[in-house]
C-alpha atoms as a PDB file:
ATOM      1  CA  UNK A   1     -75.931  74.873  35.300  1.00  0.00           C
ATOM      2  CA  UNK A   2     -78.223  74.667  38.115  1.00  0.00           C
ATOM      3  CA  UNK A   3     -77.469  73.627  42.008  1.00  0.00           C
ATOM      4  CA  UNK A   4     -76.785  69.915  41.566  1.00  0.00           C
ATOM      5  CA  UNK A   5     -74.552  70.581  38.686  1.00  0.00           C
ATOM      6  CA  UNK A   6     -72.859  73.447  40.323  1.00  0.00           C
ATOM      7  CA  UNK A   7     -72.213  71.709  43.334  1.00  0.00           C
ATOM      8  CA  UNK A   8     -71.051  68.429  41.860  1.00  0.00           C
ATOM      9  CA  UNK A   9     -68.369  70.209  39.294  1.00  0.00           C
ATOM     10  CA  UNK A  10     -66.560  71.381  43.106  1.00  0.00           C
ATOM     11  CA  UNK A  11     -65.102  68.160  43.360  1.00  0.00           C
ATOM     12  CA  UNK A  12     -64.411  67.035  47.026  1.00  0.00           C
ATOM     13  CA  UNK A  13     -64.170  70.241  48.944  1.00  0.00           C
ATOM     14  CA  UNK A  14     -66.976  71.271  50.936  1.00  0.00           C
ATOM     15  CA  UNK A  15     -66.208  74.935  51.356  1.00  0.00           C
ATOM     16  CA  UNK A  16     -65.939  75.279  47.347  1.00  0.00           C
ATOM     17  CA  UNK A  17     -69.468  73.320  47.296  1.00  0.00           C
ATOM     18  CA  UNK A  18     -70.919  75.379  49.830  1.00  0.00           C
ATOM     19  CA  UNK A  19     -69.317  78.534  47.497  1.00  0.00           C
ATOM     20  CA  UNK A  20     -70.275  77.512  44.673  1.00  0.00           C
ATOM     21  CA  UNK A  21     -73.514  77.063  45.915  1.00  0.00           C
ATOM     22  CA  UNK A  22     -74.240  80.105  47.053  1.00  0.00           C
ATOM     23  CA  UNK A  23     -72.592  82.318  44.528  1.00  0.00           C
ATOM     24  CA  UNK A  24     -75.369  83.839  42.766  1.00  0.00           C
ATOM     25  CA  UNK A  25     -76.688  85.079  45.878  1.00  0.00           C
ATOM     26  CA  UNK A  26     -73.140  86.935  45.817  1.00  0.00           C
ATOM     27  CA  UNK A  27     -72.814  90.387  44.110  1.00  0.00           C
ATOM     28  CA  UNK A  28     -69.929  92.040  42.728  1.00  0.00           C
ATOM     29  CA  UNK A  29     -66.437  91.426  43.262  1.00  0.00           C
ATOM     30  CA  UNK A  30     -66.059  91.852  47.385  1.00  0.00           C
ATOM     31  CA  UNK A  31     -66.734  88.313  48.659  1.00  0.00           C
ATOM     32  CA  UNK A  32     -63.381  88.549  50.214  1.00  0.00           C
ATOM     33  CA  UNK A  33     -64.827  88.095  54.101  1.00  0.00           C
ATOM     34  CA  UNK A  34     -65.715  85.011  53.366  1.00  0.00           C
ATOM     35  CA  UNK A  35     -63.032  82.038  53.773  1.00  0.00           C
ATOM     36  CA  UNK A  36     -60.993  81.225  50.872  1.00  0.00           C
ATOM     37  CA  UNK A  37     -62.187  77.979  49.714  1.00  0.00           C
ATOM     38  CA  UNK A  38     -65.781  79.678  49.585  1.00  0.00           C
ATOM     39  CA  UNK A  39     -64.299  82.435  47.254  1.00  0.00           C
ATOM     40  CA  UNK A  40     -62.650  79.672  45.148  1.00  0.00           C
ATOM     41  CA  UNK A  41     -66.409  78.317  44.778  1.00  0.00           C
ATOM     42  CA  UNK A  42     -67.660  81.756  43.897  1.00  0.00           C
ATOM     43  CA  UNK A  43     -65.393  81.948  41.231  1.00  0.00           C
ATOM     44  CA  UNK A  44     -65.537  78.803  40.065  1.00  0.00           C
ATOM     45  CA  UNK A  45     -69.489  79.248  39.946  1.00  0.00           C
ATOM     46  CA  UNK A  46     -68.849  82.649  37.924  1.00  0.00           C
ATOM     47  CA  UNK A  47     -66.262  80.409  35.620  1.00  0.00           C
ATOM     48  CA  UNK A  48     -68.899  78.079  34.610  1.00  0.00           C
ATOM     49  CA  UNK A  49     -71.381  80.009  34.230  1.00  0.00           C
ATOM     50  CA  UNK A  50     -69.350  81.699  31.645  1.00  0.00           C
ATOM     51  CA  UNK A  51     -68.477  78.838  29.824  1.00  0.00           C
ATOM     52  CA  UNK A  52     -71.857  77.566  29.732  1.00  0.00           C
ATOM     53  CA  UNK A  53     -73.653  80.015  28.857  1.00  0.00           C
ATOM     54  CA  UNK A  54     -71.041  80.647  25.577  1.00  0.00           C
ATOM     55  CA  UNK A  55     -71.110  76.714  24.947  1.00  0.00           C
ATOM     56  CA  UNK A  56     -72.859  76.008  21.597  1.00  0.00           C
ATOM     57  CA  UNK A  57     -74.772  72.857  22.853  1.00  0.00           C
ATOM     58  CA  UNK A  58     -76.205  74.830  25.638  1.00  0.00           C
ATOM     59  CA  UNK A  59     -77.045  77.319  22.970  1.00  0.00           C
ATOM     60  CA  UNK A  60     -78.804  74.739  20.988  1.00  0.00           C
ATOM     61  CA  UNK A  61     -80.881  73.457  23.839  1.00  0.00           C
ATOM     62  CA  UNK A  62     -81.945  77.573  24.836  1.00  0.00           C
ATOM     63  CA  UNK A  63     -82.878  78.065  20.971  1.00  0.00           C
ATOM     64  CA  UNK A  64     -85.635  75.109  21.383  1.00  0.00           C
ATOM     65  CA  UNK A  65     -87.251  77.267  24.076  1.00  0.00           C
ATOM     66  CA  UNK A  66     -86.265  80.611  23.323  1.00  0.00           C
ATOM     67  CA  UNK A  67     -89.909  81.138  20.875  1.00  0.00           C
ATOM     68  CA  UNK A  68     -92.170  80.564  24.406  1.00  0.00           C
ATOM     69  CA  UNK A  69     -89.676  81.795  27.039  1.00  0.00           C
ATOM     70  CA  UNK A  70     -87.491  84.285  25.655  1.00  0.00           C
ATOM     71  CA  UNK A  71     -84.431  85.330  28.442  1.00  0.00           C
ATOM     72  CA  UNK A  72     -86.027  82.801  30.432  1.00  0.00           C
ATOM     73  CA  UNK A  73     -84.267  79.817  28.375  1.00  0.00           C
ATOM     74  CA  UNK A  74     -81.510  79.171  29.450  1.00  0.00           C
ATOM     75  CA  UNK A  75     -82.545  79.334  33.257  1.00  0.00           C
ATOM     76  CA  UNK A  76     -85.011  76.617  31.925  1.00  0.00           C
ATOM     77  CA  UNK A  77     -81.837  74.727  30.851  1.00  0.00           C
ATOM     78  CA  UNK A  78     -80.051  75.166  33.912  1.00  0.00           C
ATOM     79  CA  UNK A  79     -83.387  73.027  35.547  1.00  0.00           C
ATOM     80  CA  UNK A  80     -83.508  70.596  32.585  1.00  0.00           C
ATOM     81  CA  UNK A  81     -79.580  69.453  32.392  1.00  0.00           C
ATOM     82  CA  UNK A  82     -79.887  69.242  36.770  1.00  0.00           C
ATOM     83  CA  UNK A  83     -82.476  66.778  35.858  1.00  0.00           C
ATOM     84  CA  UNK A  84     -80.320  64.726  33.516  1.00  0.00           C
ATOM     85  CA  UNK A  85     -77.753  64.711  35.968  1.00  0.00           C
ATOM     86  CA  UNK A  86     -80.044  63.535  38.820  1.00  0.00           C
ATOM     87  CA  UNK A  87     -81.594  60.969  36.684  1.00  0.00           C
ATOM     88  CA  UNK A  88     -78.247  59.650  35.325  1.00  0.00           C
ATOM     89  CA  UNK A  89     -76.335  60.212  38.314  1.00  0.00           C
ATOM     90  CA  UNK A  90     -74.750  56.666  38.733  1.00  0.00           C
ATOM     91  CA  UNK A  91     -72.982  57.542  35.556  1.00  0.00           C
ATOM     92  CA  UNK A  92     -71.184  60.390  37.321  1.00  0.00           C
ATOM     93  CA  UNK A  93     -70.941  58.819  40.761  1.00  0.00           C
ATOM     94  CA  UNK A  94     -69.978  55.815  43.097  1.00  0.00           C
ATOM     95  CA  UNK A  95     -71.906  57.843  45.814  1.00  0.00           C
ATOM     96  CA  UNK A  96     -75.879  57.299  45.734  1.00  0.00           C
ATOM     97  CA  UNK A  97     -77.513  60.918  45.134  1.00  0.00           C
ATOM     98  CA  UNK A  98     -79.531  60.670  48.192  1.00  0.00           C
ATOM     99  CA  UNK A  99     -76.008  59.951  49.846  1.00  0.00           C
ATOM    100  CA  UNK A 100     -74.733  63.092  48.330  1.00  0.00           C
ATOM    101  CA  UNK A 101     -77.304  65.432  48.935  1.00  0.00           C
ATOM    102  CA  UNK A 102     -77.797  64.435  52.579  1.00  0.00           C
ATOM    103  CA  UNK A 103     -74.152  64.944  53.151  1.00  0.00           C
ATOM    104  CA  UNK A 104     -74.244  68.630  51.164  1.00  0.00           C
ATOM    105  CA  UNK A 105     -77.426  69.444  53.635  1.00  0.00           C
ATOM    106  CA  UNK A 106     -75.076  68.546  56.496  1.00  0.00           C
ATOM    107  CA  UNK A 107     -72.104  70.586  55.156  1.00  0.00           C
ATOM    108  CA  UNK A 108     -74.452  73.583  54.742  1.00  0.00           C
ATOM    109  CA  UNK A 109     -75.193  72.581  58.506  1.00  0.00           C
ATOM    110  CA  UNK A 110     -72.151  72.615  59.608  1.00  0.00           C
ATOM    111  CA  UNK A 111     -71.180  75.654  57.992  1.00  0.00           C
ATOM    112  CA  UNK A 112     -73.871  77.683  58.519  1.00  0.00           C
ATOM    113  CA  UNK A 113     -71.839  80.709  59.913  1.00  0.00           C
ATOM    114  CA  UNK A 114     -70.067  80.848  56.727  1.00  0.00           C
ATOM    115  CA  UNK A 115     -73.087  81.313  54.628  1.00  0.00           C
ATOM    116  CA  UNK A 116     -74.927  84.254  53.153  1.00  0.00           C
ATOM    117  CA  UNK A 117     -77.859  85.306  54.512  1.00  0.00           C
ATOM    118  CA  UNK A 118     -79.920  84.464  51.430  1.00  0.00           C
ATOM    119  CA  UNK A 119     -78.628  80.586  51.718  1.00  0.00           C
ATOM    120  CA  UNK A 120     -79.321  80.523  55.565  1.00  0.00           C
ATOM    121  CA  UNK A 121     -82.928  81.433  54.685  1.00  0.00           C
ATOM    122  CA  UNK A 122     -83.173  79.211  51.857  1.00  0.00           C
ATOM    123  CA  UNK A 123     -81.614  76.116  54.061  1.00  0.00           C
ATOM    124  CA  UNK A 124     -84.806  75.239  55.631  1.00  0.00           C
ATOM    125  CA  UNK A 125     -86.742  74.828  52.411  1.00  0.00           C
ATOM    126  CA  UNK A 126     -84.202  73.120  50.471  1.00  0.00           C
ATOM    127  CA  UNK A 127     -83.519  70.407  53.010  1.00  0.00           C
ATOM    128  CA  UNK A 128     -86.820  70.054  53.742  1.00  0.00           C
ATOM    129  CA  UNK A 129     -88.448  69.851  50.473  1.00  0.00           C
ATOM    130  CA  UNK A 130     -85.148  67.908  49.254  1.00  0.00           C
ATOM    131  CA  UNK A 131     -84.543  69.837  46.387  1.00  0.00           C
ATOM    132  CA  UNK A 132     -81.619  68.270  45.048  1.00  0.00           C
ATOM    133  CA  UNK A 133     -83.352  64.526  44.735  1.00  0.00           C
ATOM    134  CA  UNK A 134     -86.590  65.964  43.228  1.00  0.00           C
ATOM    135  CA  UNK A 135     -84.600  66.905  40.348  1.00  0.00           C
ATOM    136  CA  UNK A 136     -84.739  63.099  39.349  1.00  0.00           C
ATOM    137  CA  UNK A 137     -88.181  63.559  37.866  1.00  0.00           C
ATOM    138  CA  UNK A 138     -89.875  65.722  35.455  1.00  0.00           C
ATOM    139  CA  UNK A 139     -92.584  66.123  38.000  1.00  0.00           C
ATOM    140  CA  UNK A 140     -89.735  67.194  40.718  1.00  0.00           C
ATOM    141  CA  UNK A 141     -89.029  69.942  38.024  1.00  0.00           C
ATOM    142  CA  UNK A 142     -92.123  71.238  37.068  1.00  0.00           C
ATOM    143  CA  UNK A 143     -92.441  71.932  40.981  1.00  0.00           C
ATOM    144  CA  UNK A 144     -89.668  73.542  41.340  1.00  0.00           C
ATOM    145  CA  UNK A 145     -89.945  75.811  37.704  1.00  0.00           C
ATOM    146  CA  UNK A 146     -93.603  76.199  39.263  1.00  0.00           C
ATOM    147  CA  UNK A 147     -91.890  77.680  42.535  1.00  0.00           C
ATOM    148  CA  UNK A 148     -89.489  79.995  40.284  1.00  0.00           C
ATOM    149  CA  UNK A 149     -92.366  81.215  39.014  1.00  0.00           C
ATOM    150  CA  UNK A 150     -94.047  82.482  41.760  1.00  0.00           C
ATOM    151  CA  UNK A 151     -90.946  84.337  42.813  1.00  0.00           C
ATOM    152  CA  UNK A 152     -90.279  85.929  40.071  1.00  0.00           C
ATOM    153  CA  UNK A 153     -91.141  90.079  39.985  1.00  0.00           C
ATOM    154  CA  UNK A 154     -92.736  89.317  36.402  1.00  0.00           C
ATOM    155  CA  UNK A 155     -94.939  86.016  35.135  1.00  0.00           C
ATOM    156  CA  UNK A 156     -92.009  83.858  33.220  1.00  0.00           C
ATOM    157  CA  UNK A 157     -94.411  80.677  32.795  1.00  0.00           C
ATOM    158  CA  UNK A 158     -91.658  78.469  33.005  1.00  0.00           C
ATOM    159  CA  UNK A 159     -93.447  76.277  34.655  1.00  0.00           C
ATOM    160  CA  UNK A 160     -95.131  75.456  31.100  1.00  0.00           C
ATOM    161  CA  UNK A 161     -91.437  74.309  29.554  1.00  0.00           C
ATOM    162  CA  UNK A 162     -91.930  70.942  30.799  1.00  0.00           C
ATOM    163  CA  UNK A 163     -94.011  70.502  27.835  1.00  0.00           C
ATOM    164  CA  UNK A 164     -90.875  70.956  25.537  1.00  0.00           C
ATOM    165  CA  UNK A 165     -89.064  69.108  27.968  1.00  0.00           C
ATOM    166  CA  UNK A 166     -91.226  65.719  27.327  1.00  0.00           C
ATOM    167  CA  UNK A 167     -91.774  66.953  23.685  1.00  0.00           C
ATOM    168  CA  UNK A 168     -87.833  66.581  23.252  1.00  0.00           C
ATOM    169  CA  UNK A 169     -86.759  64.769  26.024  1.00  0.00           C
ATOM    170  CA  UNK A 170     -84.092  62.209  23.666  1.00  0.00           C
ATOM    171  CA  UNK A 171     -82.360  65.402  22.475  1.00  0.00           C
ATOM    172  CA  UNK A 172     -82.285  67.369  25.569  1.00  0.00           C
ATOM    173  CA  UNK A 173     -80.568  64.168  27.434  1.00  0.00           C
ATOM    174  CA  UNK A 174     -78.333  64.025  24.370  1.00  0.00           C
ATOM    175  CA  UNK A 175     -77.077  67.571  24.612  1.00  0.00           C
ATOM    176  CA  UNK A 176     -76.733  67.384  28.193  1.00  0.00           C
ATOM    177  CA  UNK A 177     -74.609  64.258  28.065  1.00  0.00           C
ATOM    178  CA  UNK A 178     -72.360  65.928  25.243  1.00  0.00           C
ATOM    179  CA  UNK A 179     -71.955  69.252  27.251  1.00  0.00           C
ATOM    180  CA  UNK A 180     -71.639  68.350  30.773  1.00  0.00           C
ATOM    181  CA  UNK A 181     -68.365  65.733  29.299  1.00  0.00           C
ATOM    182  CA  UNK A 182     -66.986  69.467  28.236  1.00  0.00           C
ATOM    183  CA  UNK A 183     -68.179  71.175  31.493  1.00  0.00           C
ATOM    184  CA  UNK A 184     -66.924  68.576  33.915  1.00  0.00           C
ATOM    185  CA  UNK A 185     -63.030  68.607  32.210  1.00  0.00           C
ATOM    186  CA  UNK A 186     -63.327  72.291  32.091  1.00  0.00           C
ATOM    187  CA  UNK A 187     -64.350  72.750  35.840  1.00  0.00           C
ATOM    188  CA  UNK A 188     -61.243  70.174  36.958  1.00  0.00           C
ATOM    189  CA  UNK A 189     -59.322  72.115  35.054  1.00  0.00           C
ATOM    190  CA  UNK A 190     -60.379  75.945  36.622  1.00  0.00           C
ATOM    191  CA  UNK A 191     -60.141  74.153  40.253  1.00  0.00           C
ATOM    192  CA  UNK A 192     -56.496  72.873  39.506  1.00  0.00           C
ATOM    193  CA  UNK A 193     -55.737  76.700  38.824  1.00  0.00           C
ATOM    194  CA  UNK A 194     -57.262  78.493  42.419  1.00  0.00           C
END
């Protein structure tokens, strides 16, 4: 699962967003500075990831991409289920999505002493280019794979995947809608036990 995802299966607490969030820009095991909500979103993040990556409809969508993009899949499927979830996102929500992501922005505001120093240099760009709503369109994604790309230390052309994402779009929504029904109970259930 990518950001929107991540953030949404925190539930109502903005500390475990803002943890959650940030967790992959977390190493190791001593987040413990941090306040405790935060380190319940770090290990929820971790949790997820877990389960998601070990899920087999995740599995199935990585296999589709795995001939062109190798370890590079299922970060591809991260981006491509956020989009589903932006696009579809009055199935999952009362709240509009620009609603929600200008109130995350604000919580990332307001927090700002909290967070790593990877997120506060990443603020700028994300509220400024508006990540989080660009994930509504394939276009939005391609940007953003585009903008992985150029970060990474090697050339991962994922950029290219939206090709397979337009090729298969029907089945990719499909396994996304299947999976994120599992991911969503199993996430209330982890956040019930921190």
């Amino acid at each position: 699962m990518n950001f929107l995802a991540h953030i949404y299966l925190s539930g109502d607490n903005d500390l475990i967003k803002i943890g959650n969030f940030m967790a992959d820009g977390i190493h190791g095991k001593h987040f413990d500075n941090f306040p405790i909500d935060i380190q319940k979103g770090i290990i929820l993040h971790r949790a997820i990831d877990t389960f998601t990556d070990a899920h087999p409809v995740f599995r199935q969508s990585t296999k589709r991409l795995h001939a062109n993009y190798h370890h590079y899949s299922g970060i591809i499927v991260d981006m491509f289920y956020d989009h589903f979830l932006a696009k579809n996102w009055n199935n999952y929500s009362d709240e509009t999505l620009e609603d929600y992501t200008e109130g995350f922005y604000q919580s990332l505001r307001d927090n700002y002493d909290f967070l790593n120093e990877k997120t506060q240099k990443t603020l700028p760009y994300l509220t400024k280019q508006n990540w989080l709503m660009s994930y509504q369109t394939v276009e939005g994604i391609e940007i953003i794979l585009e903008k992985m790309d150029n970060r990474m230390k090697r050339n991962s052309i994922m950029r290219y995947s939206v090709a397979e994402l337009r090729t298969y779009y029907s089945e990719f929504e499909a396994e996304f809608t299947a999976f994120f029904e599992e991911v969503t109970t199993f996430a209330q259930q982890k956040l019930q036990l921190l």
